[in-house]
PDB file of N, CA and C in Angstrom:
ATOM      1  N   UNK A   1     -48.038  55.690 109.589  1.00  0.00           N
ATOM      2  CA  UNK A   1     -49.389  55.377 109.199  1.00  0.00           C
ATOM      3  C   UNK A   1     -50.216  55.196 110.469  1.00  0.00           C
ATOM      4  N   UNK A   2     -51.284  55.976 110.300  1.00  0.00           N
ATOM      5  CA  UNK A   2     -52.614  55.695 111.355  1.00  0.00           C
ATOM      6  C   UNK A   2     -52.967  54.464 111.811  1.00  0.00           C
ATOM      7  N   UNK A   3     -52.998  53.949 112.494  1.00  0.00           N
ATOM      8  CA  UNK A   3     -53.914  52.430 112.865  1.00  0.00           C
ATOM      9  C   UNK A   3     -55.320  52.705 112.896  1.00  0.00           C
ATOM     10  N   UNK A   4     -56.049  51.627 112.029  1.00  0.00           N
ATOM     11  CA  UNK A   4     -57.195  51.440 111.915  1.00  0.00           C
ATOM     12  C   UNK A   4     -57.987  51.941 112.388  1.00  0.00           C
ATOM     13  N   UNK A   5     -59.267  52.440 111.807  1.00  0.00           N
ATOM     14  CA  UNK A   5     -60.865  52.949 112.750  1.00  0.00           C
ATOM     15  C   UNK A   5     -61.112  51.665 112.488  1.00  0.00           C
ATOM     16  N   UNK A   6     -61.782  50.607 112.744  1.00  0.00           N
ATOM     17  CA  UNK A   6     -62.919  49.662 112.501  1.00  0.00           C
ATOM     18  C   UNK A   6     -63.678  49.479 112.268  1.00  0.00           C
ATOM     19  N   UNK A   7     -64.336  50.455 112.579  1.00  0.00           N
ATOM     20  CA  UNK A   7     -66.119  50.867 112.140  1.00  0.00           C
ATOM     21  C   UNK A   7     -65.582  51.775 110.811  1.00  0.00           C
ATOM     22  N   UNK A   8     -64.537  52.417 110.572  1.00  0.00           N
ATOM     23  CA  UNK A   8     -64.460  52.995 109.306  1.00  0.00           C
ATOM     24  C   UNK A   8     -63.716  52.657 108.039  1.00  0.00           C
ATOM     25  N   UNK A   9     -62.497  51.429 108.165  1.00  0.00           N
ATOM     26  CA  UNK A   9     -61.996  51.818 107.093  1.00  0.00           C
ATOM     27  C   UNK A   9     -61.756  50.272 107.019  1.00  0.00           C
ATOM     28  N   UNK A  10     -62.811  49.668 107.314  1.00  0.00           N
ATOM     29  CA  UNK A  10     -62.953  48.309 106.402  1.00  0.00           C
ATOM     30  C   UNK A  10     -64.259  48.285 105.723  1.00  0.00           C
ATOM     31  N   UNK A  11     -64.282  48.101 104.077  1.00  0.00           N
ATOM     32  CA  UNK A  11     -65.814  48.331 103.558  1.00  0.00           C
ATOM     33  C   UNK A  11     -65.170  47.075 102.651  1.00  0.00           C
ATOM     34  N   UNK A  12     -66.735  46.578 102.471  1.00  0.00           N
ATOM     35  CA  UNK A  12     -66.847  45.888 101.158  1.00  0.00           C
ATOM     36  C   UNK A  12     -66.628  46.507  99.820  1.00  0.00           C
ATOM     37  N   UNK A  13     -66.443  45.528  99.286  1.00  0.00           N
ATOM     38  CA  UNK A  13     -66.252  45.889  97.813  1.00  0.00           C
ATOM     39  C   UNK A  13     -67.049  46.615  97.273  1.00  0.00           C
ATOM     40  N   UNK A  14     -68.193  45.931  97.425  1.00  0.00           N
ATOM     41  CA  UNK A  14     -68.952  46.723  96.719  1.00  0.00           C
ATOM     42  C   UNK A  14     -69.685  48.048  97.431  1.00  0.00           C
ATOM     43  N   UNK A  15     -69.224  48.170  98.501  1.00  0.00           N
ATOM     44  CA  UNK A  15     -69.704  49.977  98.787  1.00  0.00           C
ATOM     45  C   UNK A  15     -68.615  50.275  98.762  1.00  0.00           C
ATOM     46  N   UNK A  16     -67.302  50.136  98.522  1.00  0.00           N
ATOM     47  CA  UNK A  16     -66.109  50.972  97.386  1.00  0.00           C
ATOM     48  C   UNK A  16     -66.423  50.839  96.364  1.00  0.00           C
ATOM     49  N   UNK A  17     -67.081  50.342  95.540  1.00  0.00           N
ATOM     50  CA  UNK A  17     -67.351  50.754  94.125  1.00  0.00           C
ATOM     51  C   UNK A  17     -68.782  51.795  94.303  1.00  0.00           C
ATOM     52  N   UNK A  18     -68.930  51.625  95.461  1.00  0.00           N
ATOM     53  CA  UNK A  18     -70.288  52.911  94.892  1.00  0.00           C
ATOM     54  C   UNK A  18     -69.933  54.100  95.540  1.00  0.00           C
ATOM     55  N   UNK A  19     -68.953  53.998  96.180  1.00  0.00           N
ATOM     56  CA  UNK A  19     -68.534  55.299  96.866  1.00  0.00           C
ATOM     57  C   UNK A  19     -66.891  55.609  96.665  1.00  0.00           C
ATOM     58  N   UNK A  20     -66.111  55.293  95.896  1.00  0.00           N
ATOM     59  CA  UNK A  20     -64.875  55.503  95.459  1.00  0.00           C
ATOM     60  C   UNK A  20     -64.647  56.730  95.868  1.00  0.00           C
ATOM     61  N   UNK A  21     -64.704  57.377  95.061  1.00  0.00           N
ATOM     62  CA  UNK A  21     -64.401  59.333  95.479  1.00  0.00           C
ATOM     63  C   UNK A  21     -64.769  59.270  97.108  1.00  0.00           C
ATOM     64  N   UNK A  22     -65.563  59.086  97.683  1.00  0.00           N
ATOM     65  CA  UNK A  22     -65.949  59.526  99.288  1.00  0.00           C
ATOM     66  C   UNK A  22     -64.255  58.609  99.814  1.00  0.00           C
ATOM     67  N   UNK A  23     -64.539  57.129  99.432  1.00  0.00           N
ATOM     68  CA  UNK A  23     -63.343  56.294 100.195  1.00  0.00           C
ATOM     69  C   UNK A  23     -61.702  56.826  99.668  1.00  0.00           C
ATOM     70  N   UNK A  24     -61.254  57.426  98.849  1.00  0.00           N
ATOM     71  CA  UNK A  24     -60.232  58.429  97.963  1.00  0.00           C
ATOM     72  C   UNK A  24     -59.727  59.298  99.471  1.00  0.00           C
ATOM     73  N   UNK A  25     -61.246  60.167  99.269  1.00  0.00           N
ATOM     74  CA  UNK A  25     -61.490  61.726 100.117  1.00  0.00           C
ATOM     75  C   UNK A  25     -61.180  60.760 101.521  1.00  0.00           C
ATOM     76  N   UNK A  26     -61.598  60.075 101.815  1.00  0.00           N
ATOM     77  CA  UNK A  26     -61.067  59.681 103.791  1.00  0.00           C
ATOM     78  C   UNK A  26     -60.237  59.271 103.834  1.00  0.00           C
ATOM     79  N   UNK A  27     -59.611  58.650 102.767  1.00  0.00           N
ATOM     80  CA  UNK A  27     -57.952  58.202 102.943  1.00  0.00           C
ATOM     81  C   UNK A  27     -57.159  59.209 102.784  1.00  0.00           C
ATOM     82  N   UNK A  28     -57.608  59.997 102.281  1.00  0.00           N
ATOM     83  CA  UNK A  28     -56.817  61.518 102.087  1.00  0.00           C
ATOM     84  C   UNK A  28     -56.170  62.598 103.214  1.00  0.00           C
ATOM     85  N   UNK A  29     -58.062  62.503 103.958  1.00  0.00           N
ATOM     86  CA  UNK A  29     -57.839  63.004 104.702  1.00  0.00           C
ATOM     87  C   UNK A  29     -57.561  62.700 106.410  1.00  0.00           C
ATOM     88  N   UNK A  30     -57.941  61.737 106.460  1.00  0.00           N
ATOM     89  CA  UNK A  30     -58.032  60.851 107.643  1.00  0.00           C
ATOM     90  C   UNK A  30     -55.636  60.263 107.826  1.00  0.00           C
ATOM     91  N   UNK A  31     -55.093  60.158 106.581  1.00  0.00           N
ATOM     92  CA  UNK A  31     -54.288  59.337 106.862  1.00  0.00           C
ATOM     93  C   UNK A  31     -54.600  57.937 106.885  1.00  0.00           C
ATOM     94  N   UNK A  32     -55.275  57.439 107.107  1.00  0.00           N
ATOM     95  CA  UNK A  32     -55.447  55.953 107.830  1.00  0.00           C
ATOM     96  C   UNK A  32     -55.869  55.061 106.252  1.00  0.00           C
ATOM     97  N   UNK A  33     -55.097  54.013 106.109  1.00  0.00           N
ATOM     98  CA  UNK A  33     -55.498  52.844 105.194  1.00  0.00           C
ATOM     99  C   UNK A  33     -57.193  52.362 105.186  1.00  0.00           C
ATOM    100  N   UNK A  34     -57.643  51.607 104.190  1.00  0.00           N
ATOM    101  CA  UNK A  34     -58.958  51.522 103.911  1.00  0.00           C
ATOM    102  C   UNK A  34     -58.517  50.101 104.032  1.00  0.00           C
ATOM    103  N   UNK A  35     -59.128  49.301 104.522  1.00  0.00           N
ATOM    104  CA  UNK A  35     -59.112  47.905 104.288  1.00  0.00           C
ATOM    105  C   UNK A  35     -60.671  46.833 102.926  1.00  0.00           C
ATOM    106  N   UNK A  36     -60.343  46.906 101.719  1.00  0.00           N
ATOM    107  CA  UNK A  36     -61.163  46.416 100.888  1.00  0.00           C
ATOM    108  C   UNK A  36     -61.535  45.172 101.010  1.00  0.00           C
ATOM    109  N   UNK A  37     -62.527  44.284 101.541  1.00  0.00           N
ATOM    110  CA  UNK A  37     -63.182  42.909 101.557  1.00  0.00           C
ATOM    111  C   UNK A  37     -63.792  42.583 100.602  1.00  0.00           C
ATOM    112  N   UNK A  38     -63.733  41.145 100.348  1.00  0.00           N
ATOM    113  CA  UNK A  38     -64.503  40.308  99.394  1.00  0.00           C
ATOM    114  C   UNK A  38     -64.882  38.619 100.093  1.00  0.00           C
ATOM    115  N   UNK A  39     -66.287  38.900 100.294  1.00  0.00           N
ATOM    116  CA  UNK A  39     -66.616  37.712 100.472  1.00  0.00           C
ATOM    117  C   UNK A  39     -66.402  37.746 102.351  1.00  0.00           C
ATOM    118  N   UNK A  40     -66.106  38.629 102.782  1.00  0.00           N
ATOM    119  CA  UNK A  40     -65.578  38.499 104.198  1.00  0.00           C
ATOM    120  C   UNK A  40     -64.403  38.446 104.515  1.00  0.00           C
ATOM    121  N   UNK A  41     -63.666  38.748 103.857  1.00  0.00           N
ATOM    122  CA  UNK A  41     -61.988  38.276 103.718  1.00  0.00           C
ATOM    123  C   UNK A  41     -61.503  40.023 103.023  1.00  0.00           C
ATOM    124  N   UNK A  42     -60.094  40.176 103.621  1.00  0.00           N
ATOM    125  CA  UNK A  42     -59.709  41.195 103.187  1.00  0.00           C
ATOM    126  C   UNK A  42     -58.438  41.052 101.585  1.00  0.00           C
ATOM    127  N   UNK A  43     -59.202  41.919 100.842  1.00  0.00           N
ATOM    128  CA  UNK A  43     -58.279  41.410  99.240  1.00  0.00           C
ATOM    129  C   UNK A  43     -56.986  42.718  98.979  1.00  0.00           C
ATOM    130  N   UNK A  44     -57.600  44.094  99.369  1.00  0.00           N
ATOM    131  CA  UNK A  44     -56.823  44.739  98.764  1.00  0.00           C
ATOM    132  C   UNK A  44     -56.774  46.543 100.313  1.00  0.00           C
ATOM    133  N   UNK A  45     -55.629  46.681  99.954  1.00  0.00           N
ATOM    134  CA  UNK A  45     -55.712  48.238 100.935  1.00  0.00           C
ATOM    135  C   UNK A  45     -55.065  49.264  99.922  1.00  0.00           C
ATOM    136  N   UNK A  46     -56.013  49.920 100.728  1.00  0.00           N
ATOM    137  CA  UNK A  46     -55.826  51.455  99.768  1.00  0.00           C
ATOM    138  C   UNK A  46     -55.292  52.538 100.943  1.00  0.00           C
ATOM    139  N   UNK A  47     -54.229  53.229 100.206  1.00  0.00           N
ATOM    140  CA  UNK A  47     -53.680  53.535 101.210  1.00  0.00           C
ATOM    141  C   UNK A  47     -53.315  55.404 100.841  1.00  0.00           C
ATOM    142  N   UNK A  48     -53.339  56.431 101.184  1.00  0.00           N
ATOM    143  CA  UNK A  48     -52.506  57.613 100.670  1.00  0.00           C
ATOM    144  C   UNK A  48     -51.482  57.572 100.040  1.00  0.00           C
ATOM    145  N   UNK A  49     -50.710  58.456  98.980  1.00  0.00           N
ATOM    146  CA  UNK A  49     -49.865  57.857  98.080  1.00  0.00           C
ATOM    147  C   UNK A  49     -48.195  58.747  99.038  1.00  0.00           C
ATOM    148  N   UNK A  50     -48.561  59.387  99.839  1.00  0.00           N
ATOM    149  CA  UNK A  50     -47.723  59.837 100.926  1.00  0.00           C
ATOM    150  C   UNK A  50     -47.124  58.924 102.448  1.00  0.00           C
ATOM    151  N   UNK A  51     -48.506  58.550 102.729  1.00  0.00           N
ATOM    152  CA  UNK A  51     -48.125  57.402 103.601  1.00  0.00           C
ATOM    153  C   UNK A  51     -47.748  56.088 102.989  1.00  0.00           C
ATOM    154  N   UNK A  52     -47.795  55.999 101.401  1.00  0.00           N
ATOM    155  CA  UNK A  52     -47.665  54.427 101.143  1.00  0.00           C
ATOM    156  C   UNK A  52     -45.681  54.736 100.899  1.00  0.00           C
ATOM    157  N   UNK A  53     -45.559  56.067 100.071  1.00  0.00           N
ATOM    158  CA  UNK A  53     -44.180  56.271  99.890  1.00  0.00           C
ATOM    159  C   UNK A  53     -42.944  56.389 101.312  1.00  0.00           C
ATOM    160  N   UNK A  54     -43.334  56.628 102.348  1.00  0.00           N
ATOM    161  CA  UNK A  54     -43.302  56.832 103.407  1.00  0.00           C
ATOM    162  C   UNK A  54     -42.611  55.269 104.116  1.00  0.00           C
ATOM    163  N   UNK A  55     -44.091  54.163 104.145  1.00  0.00           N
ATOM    164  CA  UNK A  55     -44.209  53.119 103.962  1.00  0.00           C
ATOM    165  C   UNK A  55     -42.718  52.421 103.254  1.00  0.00           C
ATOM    166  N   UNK A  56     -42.948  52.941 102.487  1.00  0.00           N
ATOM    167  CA  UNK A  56     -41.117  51.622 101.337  1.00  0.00           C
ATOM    168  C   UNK A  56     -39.719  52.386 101.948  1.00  0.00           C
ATOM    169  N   UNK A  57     -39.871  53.761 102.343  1.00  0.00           N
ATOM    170  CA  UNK A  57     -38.744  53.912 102.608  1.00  0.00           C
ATOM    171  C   UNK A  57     -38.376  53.475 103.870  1.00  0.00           C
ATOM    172  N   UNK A  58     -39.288  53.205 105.016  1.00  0.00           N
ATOM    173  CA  UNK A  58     -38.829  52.601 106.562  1.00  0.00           C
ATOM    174  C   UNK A  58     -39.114  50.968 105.345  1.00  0.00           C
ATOM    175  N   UNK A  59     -39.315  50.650 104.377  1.00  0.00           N
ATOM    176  CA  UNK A  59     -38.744  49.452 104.464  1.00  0.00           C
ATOM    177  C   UNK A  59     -37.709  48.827 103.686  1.00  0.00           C
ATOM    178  N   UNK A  60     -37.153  49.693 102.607  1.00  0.00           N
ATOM    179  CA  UNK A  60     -35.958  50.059 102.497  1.00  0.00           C
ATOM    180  C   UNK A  60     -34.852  50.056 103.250  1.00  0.00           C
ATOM    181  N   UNK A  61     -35.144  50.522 104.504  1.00  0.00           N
ATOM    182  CA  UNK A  61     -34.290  50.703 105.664  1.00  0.00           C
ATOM    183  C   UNK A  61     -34.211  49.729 106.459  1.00  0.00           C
ATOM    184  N   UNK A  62     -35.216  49.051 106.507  1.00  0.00           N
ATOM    185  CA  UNK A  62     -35.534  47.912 107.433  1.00  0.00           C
ATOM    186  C   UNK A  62     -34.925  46.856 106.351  1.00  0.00           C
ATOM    187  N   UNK A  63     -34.910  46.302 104.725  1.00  0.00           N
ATOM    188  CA  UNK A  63     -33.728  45.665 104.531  1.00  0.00           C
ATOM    189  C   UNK A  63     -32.113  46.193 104.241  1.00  0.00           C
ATOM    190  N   UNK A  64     -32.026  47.004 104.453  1.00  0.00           N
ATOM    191  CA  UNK A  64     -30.655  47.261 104.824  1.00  0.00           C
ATOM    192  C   UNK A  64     -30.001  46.995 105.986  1.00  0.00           C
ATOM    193  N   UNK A  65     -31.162  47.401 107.146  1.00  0.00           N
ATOM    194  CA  UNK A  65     -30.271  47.146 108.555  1.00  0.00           C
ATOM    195  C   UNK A  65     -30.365  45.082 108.693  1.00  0.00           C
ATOM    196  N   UNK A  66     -31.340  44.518 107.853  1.00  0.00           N
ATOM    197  CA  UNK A  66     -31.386  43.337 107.450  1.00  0.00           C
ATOM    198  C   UNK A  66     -29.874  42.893 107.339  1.00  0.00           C
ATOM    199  N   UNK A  67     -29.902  43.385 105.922  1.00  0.00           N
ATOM    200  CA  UNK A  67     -28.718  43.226 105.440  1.00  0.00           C
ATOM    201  C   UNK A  67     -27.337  43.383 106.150  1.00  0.00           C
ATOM    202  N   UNK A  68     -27.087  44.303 106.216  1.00  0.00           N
ATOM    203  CA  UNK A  68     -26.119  44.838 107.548  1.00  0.00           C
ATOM    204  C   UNK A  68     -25.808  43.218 108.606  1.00  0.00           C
ATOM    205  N   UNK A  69     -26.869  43.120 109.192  1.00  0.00           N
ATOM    206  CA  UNK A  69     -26.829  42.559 110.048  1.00  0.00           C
ATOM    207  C   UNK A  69     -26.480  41.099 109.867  1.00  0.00           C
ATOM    208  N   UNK A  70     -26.662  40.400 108.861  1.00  0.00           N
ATOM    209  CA  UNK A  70     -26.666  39.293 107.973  1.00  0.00           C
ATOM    210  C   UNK A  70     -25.105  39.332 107.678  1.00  0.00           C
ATOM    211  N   UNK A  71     -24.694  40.539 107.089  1.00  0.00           N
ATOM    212  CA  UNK A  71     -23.532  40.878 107.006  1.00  0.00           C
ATOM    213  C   UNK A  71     -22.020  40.498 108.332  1.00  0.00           C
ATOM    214  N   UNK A  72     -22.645  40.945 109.069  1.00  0.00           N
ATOM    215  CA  UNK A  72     -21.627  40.995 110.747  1.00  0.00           C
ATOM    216  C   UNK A  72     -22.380  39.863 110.948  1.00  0.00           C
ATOM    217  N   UNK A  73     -22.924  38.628 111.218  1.00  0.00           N
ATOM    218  CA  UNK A  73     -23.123  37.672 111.102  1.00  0.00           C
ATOM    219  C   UNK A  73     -22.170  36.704 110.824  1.00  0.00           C
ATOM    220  N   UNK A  74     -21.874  36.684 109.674  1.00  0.00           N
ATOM    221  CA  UNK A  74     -21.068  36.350 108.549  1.00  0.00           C
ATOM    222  C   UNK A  74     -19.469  36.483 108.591  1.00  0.00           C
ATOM    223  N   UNK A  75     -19.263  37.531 109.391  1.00  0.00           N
ATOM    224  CA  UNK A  75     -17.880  38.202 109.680  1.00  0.00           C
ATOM    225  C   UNK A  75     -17.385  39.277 108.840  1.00  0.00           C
ATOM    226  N   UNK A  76     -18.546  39.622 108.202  1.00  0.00           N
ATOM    227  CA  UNK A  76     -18.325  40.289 106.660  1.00  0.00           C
ATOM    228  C   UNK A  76     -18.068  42.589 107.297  1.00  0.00           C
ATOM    229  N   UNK A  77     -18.053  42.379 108.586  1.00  0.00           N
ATOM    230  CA  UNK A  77     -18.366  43.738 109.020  1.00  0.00           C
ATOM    231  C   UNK A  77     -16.632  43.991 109.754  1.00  0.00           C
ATOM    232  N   UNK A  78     -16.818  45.885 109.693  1.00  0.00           N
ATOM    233  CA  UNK A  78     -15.827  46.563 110.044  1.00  0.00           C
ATOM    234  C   UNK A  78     -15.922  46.745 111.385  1.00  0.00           C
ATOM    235  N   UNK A  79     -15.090  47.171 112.180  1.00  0.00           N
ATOM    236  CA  UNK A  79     -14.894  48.137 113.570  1.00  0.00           C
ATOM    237  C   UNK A  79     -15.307  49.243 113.894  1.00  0.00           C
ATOM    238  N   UNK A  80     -16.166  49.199 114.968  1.00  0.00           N
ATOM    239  CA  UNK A  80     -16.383  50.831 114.701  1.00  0.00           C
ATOM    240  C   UNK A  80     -15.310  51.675 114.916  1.00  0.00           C
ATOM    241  N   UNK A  81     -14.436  51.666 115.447  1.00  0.00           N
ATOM    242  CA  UNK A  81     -13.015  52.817 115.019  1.00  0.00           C
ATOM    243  C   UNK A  81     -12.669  52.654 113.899  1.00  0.00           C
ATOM    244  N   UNK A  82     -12.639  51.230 113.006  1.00  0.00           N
ATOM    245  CA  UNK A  82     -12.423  51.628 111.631  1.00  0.00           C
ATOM    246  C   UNK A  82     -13.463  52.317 110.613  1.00  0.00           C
ATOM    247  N   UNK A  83     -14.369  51.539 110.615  1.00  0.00           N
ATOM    248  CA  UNK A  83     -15.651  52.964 110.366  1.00  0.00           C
ATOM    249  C   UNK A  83     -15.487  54.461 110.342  1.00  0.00           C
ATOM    250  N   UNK A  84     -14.864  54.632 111.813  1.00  0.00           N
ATOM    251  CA  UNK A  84     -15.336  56.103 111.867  1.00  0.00           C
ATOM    252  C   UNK A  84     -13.978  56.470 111.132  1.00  0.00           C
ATOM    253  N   UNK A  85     -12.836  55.893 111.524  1.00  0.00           N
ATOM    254  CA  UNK A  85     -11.500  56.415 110.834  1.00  0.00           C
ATOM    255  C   UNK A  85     -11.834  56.578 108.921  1.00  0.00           C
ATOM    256  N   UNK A  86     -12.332  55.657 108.346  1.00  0.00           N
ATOM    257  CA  UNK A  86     -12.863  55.749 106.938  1.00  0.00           C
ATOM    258  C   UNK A  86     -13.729  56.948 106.561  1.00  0.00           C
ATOM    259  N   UNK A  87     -14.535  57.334 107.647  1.00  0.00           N
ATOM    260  CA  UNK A  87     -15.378  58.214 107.179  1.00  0.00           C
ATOM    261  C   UNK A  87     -14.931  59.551 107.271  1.00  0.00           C
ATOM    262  N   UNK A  88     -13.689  59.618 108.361  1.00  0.00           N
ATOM    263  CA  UNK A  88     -12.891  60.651 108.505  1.00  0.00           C
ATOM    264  C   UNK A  88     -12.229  61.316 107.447  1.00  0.00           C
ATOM    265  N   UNK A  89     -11.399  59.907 106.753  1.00  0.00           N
ATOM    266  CA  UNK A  89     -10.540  60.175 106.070  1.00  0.00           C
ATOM    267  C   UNK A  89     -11.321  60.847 104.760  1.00  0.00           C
ATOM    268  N   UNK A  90     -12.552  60.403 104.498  1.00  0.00           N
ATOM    269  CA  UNK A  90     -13.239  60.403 103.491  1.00  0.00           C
ATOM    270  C   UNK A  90     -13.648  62.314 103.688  1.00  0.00           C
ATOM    271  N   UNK A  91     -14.202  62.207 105.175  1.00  0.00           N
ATOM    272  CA  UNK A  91     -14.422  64.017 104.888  1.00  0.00           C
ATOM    273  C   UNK A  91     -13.102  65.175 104.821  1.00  0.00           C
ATOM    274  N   UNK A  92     -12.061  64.319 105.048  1.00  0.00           N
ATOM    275  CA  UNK A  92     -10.699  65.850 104.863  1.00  0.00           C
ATOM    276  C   UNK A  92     -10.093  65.288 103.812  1.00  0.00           C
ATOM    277  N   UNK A  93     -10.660  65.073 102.826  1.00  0.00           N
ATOM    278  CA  UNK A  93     -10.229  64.723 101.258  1.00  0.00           C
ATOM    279  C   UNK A  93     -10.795  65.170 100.031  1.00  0.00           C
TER     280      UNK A  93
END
């Protein structure tokens, strides 16, 4: 995902409701998240439905290697020679 324009992709609410389709079309095409305000405060982001899917899978990944890690922590983890020996055995079978 793009990092922010500033001058572009923080609008109020209410010039996203009067310009929806235009703010759609620059998230589209730009890549970059819209940041939606209310009151001066940011409520909601709108984001491409490519970069948002994109988005869950590095964080998907990011709790797994979580996990993982929480895991060998714990004592709950293998060797890497046993690892690789498992995965061995697993591909000439």
């Amino acid at each position: 995902m793009l990092p922010l324009n500033l001058a572009e992709d923080i609008q109020p609410l209410s010039s996203f409701r009067a310009g929806v389709s235009t703010y759609i079309q620059q998230v589209t095409e730009t890549k970059r998240p819209l940041v939606i305000t209310q009151h001066g405060k940011g409520v909601a982001v709108l984001t491409d439905i490519i970069e948002f899917e994109a988005m869950l899978t590095r964080l998907e990944l990011l709790d797994e290697i979580y996990k993982a890690e929480t895991q060998i922590k714990e004592g709950n983890g293998i060797s890497h020679s046993d690892a690789k020996s498992m995965v061995l055995k697993r591909l000439n079978d």
